[in-house]
Each structure stands twice: as structure tokens, then as C-alpha cells.
N, C-alpha and C. Protein backbone atom coordinates (compact mmCIF):
# COMPACT_ATOMS: atom_id res chain seq x y z
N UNK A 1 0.85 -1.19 0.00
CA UNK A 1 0.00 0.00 0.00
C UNK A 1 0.89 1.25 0.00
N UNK A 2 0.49 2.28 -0.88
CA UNK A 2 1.16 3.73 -0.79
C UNK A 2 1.01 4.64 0.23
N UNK A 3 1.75 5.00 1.07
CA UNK A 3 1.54 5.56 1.64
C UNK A 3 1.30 7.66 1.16
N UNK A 4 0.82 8.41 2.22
CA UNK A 4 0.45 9.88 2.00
C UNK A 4 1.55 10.65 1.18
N UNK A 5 2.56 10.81 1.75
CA UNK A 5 3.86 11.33 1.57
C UNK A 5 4.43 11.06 0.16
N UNK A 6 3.96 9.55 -0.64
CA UNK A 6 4.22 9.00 -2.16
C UNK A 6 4.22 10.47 -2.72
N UNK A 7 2.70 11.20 -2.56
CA UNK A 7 1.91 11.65 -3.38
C UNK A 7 2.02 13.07 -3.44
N UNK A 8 2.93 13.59 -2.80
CA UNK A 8 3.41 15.22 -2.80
C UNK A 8 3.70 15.68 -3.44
N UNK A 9 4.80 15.13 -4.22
CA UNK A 9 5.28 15.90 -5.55
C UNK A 9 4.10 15.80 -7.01
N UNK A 10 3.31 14.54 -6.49
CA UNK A 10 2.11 14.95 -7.96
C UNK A 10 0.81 16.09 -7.16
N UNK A 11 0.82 16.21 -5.96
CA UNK A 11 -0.29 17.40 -5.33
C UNK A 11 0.61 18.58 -5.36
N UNK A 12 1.48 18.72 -5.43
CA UNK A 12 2.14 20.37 -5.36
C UNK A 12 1.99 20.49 -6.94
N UNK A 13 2.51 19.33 -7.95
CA UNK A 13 1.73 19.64 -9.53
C UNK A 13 0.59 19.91 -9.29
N UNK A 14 -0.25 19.30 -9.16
CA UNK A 14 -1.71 19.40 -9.39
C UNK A 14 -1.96 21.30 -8.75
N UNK A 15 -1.35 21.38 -7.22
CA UNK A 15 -1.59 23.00 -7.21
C UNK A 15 -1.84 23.77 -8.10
N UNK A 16 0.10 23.60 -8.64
CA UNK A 16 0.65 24.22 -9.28
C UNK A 16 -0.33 24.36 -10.37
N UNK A 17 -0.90 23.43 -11.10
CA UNK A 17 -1.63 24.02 -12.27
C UNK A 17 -2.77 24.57 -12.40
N UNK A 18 -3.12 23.87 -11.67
CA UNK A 18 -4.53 24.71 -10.62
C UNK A 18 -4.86 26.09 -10.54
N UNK A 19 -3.48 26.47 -9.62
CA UNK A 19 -3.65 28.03 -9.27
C UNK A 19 -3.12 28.59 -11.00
N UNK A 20 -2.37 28.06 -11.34
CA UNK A 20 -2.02 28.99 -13.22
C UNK A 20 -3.68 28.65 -13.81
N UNK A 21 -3.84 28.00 -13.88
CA UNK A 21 -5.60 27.34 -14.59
C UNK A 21 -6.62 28.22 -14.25
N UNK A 22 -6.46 28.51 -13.31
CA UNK A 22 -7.75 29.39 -12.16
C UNK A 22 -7.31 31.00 -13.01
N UNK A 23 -6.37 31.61 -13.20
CA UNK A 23 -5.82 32.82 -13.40
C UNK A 23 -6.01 32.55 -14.42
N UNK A 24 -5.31 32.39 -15.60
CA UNK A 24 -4.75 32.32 -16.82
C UNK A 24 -5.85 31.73 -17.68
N UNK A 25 -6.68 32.55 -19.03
CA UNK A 25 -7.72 32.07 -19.42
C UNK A 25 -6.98 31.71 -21.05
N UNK A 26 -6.05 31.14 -21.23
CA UNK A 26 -5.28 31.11 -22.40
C UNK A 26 -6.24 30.15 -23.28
N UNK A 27 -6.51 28.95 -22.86
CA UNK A 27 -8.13 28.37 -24.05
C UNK A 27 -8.67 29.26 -24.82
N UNK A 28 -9.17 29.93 -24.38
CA UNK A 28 -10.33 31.19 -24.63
C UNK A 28 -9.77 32.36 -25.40
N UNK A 29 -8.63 32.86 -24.65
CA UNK A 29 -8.02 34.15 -25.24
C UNK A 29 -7.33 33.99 -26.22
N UNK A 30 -6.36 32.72 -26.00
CA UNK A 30 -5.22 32.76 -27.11
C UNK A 30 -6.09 32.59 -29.03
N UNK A 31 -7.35 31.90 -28.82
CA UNK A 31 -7.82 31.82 -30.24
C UNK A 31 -8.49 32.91 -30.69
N UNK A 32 -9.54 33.67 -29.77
CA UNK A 32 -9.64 35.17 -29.95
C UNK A 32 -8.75 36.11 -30.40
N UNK A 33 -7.47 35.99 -29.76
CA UNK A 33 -6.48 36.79 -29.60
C UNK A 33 -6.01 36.86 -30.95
N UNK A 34 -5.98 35.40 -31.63
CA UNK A 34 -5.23 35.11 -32.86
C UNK A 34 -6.21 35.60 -34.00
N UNK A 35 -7.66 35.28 -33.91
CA UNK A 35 -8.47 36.02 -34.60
C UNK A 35 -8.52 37.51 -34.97
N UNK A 36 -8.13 38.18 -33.48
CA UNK A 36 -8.70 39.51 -33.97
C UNK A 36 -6.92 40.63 -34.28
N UNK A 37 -6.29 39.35 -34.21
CA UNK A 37 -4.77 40.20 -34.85
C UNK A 37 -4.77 40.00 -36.32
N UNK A 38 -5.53 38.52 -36.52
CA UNK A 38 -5.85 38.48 -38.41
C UNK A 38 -6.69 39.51 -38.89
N UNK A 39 -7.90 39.96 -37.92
CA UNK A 39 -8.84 41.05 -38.66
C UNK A 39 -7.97 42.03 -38.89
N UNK A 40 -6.93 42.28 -37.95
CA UNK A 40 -6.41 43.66 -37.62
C UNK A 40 -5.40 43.94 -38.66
N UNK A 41 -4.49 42.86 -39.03
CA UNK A 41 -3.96 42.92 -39.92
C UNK A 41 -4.27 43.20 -41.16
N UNK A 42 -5.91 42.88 -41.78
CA UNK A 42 -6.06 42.60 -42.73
C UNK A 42 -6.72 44.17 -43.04
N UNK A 43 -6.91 44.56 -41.63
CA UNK A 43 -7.75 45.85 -42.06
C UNK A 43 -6.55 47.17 -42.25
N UNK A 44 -4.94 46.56 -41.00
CA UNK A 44 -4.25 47.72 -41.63
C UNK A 44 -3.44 47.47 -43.44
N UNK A 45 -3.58 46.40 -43.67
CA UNK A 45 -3.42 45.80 -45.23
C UNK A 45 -4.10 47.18 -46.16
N UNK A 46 -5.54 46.92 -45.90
CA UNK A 46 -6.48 47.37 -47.24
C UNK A 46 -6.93 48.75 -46.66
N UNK A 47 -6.49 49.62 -45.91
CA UNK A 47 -7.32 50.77 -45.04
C UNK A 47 -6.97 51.88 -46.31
N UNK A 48 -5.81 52.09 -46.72
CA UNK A 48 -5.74 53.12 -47.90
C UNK A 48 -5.87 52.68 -49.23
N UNK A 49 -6.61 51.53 -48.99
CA UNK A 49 -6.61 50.87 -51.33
C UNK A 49 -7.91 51.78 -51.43
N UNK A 50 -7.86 52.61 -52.00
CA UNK A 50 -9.30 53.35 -52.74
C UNK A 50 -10.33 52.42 -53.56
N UNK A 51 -11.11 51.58 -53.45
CA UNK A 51 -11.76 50.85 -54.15
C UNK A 51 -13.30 50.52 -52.91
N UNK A 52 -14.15 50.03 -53.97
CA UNK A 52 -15.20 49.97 -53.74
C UNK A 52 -15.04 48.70 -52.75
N UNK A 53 -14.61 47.41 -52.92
CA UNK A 53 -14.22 46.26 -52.83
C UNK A 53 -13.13 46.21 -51.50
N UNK A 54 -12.75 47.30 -51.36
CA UNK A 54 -11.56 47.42 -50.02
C UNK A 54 -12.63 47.92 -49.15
N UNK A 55 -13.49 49.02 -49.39
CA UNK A 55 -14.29 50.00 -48.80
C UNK A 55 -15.33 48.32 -47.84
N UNK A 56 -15.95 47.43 -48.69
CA UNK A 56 -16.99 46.43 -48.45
C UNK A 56 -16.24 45.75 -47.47
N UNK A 57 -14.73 45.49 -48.00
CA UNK A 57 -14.11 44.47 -46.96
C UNK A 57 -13.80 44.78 -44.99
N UNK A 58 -13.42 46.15 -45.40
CA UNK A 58 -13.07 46.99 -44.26
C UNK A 58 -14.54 47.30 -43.20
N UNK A 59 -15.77 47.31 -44.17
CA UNK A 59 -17.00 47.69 -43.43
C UNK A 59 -17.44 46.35 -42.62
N UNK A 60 -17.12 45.01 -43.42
CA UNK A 60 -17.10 43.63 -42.73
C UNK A 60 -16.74 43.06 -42.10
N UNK A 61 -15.37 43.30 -42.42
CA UNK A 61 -14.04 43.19 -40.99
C UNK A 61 -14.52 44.07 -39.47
N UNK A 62 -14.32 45.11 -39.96
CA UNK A 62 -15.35 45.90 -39.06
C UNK A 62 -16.11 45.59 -38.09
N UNK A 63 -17.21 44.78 -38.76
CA UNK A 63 -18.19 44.33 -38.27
C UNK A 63 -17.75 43.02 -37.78
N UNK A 64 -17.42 42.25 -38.16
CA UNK A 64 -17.13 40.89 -37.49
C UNK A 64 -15.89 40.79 -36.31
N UNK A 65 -14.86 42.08 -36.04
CA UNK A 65 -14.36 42.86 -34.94
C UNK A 65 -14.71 42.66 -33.95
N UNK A 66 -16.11 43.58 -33.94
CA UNK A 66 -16.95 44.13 -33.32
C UNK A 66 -17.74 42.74 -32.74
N UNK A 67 -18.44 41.72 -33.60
CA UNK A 67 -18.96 40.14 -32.89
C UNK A 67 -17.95 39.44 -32.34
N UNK A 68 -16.72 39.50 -32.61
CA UNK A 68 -15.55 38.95 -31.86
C UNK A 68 -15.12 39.67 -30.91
N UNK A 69 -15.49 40.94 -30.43
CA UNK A 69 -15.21 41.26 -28.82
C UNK A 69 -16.76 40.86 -28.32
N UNK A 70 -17.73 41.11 -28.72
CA UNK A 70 -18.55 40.79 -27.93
C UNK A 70 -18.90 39.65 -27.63
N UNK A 71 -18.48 38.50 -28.41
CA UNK A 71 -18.53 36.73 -28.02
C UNK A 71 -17.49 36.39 -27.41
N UNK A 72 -16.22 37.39 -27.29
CA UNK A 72 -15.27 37.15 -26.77
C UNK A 72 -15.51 37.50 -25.00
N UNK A 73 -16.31 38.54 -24.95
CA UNK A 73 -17.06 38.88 -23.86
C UNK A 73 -18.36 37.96 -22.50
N UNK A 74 -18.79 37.62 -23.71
CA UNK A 74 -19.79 36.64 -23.07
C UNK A 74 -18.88 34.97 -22.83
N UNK A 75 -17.97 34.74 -23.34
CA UNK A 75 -17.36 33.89 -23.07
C UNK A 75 -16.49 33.61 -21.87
N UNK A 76 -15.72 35.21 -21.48
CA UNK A 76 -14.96 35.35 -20.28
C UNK A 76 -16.23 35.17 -18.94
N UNK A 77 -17.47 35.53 -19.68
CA UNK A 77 -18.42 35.41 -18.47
C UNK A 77 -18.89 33.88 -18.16
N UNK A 78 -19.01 33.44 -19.50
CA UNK A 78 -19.19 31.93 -19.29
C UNK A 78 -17.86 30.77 -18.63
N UNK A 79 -16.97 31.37 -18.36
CA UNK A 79 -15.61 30.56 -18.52
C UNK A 79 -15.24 30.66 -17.16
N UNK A 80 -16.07 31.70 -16.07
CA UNK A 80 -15.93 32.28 -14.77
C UNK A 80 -16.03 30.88 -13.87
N UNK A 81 -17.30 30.00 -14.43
CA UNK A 81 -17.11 28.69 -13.65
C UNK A 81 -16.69 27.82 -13.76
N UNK A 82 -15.59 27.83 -15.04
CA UNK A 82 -14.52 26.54 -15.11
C UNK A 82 -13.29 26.82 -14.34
N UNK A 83 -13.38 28.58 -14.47
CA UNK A 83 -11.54 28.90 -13.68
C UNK A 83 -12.10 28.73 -12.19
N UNK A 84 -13.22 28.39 -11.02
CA UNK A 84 -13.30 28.58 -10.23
C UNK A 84 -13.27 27.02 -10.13
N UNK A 85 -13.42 26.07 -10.96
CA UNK A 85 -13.77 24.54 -10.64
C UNK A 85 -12.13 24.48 -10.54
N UNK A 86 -11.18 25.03 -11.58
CA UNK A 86 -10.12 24.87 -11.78
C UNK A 86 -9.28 25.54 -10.14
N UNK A 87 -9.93 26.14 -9.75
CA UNK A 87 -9.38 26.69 -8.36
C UNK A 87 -9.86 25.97 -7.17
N UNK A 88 -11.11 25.49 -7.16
CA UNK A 88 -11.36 24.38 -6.29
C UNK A 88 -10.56 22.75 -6.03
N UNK A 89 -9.87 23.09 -7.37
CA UNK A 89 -8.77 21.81 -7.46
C UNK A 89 -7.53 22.06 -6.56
N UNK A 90 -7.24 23.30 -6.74
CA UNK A 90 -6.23 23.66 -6.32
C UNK A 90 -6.30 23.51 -5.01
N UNK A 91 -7.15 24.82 -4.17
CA UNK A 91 -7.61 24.39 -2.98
C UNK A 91 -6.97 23.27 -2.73
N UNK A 92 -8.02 21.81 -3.08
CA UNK A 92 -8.60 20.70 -2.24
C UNK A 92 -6.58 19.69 -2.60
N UNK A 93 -6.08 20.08 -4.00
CA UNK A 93 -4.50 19.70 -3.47
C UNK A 93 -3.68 20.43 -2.33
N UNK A 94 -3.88 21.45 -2.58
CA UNK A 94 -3.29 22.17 -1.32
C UNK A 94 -3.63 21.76 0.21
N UNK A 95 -4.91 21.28 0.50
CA UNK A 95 -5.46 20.72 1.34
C UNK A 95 -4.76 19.11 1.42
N UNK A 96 -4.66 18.41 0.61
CA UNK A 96 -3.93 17.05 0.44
C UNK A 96 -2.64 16.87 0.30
N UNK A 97 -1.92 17.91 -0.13
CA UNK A 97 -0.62 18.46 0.22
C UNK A 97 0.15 18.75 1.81
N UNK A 98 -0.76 19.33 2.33
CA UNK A 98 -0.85 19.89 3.76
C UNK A 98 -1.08 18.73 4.36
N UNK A 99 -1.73 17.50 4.09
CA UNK A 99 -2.13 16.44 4.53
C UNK A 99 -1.10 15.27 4.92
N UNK A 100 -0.25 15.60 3.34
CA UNK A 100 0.64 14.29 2.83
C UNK A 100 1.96 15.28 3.79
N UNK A 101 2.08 16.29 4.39
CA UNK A 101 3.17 17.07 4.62
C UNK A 101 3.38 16.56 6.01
N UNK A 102 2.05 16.54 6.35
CA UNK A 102 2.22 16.29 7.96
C UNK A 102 1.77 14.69 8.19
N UNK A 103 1.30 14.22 7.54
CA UNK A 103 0.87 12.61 7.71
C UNK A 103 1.69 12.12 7.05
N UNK A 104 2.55 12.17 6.39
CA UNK A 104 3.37 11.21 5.42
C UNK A 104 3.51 9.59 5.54
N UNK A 105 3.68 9.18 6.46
CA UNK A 105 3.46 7.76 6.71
C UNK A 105 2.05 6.97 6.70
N UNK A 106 1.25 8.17 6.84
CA UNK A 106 -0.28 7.60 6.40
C UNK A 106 -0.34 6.03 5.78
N UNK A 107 -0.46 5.34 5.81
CA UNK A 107 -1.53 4.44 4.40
C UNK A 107 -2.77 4.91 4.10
N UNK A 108 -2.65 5.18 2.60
CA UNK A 108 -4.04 5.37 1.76
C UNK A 108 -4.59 4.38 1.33
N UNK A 109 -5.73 3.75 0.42
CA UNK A 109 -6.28 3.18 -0.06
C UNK A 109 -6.42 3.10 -1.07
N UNK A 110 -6.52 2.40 -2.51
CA UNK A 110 -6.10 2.55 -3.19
C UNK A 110 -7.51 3.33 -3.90
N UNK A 111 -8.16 3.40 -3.61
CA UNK A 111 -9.32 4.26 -4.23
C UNK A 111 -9.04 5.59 -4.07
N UNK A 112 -8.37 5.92 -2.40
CA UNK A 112 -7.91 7.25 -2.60
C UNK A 112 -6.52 7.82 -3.32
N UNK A 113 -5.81 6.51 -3.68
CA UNK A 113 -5.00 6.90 -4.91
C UNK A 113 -5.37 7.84 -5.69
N UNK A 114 -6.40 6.43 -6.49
CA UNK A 114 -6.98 7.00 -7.50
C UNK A 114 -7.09 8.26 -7.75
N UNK A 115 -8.12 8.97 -6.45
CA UNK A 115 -8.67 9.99 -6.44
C UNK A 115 -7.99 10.96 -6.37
N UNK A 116 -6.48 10.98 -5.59
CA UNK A 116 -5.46 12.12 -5.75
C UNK A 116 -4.75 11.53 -7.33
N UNK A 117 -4.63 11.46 -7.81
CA UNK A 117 -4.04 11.01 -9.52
C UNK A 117 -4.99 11.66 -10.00
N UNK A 118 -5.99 11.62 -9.96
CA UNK A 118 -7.43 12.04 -10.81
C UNK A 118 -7.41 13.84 -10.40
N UNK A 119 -7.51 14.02 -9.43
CA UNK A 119 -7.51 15.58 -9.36
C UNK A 119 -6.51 16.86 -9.11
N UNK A 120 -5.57 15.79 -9.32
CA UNK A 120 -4.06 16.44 -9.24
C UNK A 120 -3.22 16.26 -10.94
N UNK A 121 -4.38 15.50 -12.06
CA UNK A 121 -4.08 16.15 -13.38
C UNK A 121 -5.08 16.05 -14.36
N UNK A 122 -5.58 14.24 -14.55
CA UNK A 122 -6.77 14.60 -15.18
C UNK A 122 -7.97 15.28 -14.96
N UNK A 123 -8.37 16.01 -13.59
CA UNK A 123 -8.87 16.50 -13.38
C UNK A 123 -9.10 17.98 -14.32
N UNK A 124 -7.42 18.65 -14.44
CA UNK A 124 -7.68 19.58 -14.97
C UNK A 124 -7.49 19.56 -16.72
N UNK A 125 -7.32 18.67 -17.05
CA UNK A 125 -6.81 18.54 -18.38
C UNK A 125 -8.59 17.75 -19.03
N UNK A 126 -9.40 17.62 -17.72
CA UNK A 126 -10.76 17.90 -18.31
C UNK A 126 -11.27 19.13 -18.59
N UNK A 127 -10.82 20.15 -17.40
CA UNK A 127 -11.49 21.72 -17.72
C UNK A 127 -10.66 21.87 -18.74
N UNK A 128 -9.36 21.91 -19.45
CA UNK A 128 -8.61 22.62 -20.47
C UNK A 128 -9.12 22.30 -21.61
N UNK A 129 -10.07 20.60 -21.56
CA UNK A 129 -10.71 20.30 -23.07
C UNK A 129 -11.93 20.89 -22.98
N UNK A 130 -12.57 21.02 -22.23
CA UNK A 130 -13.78 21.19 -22.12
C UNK A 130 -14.09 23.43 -22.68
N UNK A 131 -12.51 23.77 -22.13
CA UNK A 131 -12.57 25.42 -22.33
C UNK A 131 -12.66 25.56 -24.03
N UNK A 132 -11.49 24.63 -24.26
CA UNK A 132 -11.28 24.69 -25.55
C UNK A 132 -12.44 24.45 -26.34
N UNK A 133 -13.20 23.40 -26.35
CA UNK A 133 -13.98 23.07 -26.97
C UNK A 133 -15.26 24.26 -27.29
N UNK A 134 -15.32 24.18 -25.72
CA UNK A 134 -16.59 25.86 -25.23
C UNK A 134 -16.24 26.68 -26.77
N UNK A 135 -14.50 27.13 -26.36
CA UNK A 135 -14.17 28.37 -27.23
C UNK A 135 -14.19 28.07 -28.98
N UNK A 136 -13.58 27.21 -29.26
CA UNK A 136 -14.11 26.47 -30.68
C UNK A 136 -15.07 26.16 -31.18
N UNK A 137 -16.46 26.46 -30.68
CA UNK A 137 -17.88 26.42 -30.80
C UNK A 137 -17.60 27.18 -30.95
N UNK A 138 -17.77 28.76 -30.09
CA UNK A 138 -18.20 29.84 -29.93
C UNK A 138 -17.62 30.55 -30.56
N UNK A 139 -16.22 30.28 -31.33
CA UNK A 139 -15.52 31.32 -32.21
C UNK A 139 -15.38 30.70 -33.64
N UNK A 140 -15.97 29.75 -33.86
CA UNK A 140 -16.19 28.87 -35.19
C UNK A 140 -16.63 29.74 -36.13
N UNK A 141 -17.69 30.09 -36.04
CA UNK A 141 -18.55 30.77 -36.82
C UNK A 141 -17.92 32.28 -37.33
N UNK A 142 -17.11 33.04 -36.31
CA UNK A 142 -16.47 34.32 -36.63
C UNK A 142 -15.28 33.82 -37.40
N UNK A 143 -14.99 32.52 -37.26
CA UNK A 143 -13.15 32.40 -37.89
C UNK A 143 -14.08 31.75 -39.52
N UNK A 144 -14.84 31.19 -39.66
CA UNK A 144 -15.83 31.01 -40.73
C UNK A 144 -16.13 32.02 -41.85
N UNK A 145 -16.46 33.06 -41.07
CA UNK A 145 -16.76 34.24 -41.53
C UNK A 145 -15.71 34.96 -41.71
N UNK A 146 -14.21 35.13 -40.91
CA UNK A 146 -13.34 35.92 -41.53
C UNK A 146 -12.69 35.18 -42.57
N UNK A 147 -12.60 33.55 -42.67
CA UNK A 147 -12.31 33.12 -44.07
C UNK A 147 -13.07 33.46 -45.42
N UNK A 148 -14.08 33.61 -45.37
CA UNK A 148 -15.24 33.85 -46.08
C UNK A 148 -14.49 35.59 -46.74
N UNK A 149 -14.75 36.38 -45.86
CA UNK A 149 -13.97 37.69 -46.13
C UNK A 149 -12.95 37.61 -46.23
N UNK A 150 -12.02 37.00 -46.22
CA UNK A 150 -11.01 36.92 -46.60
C UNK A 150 -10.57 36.35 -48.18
N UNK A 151 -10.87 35.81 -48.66
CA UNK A 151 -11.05 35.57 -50.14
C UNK A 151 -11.65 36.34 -50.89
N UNK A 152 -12.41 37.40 -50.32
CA UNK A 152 -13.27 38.14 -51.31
C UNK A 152 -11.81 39.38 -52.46
């Protein structure tokens, strides 16, 4: 049987990613982020071509800008209860950390193995698919649409 103390160096990971997970909304931002540096680019590209056809592109870009901060918006609001699940992880290692620090000779069980393995990584590498996914729905349709304008 494993004893408490095994399991410290994978609960100070599990913290560790925890508390960066809880802060850091990089799922979410980094594909936004990458989106609206392509609009941005494309709009300082065509901002002085005099044409009818630059004029349409720039009014669209524009506009699809403008739906990419505001889905980008409602998303940081939707995403408020994965970084807090992602901080409740942390917590409850820090709590099992503190546990394994001062009990170290403990015997665990192997179910509560399990259960520190499980929330000290796959735990969070469920919220990181689950953000992603959220954000790849929700920004599908704008990266859709700036391909779309983008060929014109």
C-alpha cells in the first residue's frame, strides 16, 4: 500500500496548475487573440486601397471585430465557472498536500490513490478540453466568416 507522503510531488503539480488554470484564461483568449490580430492585420493591409471592394471588406471586418469582442465577452463570463472549478482543485490539493506534509506515513487506499491522480491532473486537463472546446464552438462561426472575407 502507498503511503500519504508517495503523493506530494504529484499534489504540489496538481496545485501548481490549478492556481495557473484558475488565473490564466489562455483556451479562450489565445484563439480570440489570434483572430482579432488576423482582422487587424487585414484591415491595416487594405485601409488606404481606394476601391469599392476594399471599402466592403473593411465595413465587414469591421463588423465581425466588433462580434468577436462581444462573443469574446460573453465567453470570459461563461468561462468564470470553469476557472473557479479549476481553483477548487487547487484548494482541495493544497489541502492534500498539507495532509501528505504532515501525515506522510499515512496508508491510503487505493481508491484514494486513484482519487489524488485524478484531481491532481486529469482533473484539470478535463477543464482545459472542455474550455477549448466551449471556445471552438463559440468562435467557429467568426473564424468562418473571416475566411469567407477573406477571399473576397
Amino acid at each position: 500500500m502507498a503511503t500519504m507522503g508517495e503523493f506530494g510531488s504529484l499534489l504540489q503539480l496538481g496545485f501548481g496548475i490549478g492556481a495557473g488554470l484558475s488565473v490564466f484564461r489562455a483556451p479562450i483568449l489565445r484563439r480570440a487573440n489570434r483572430l482579432m490580430r488576423q482582422i487587424d492585420r487585414d484591415l491595416a493591409a487594405i485601409r488606404g486601397v481606394p476601391s469599392r471592394i476594399a471599402d466592403d471588406k473593411i465595413s465587414q471586418l469591421n463588423l465581425l471585430a466588433v462580434r468577436l469582442t462581444i462573443k469574446r465577452q460573453k465567453l470570459e463570463i461563461f468561462e468564470k465557472p470553469f476557472l473557479m472549478l479549476a481553483l477548487l482543485g487547487s484548494v482541495t490539493n493544497l489541502i492534500l498536500l498539507i495532509k501528505a506534509s504532515t501525515s506522510a506515513q499515512t496508508v491510503i487506499s487505493e481508491i484514494f490513490q486513484n482519487m489524488i491522480i485524478f484531481i491532481s491532473s486529469f482533473y484539470y486537463f478535463i477543464i482545459v478540453v472542455l474550455l477549448e472546446f466551449m471556445s471552438w464552438c463559440s468562435l467557429d462561426s467568426i473564424a468562418t466568416k473571416y475566411k469567407q472575407i477573406d477571399q473576397l
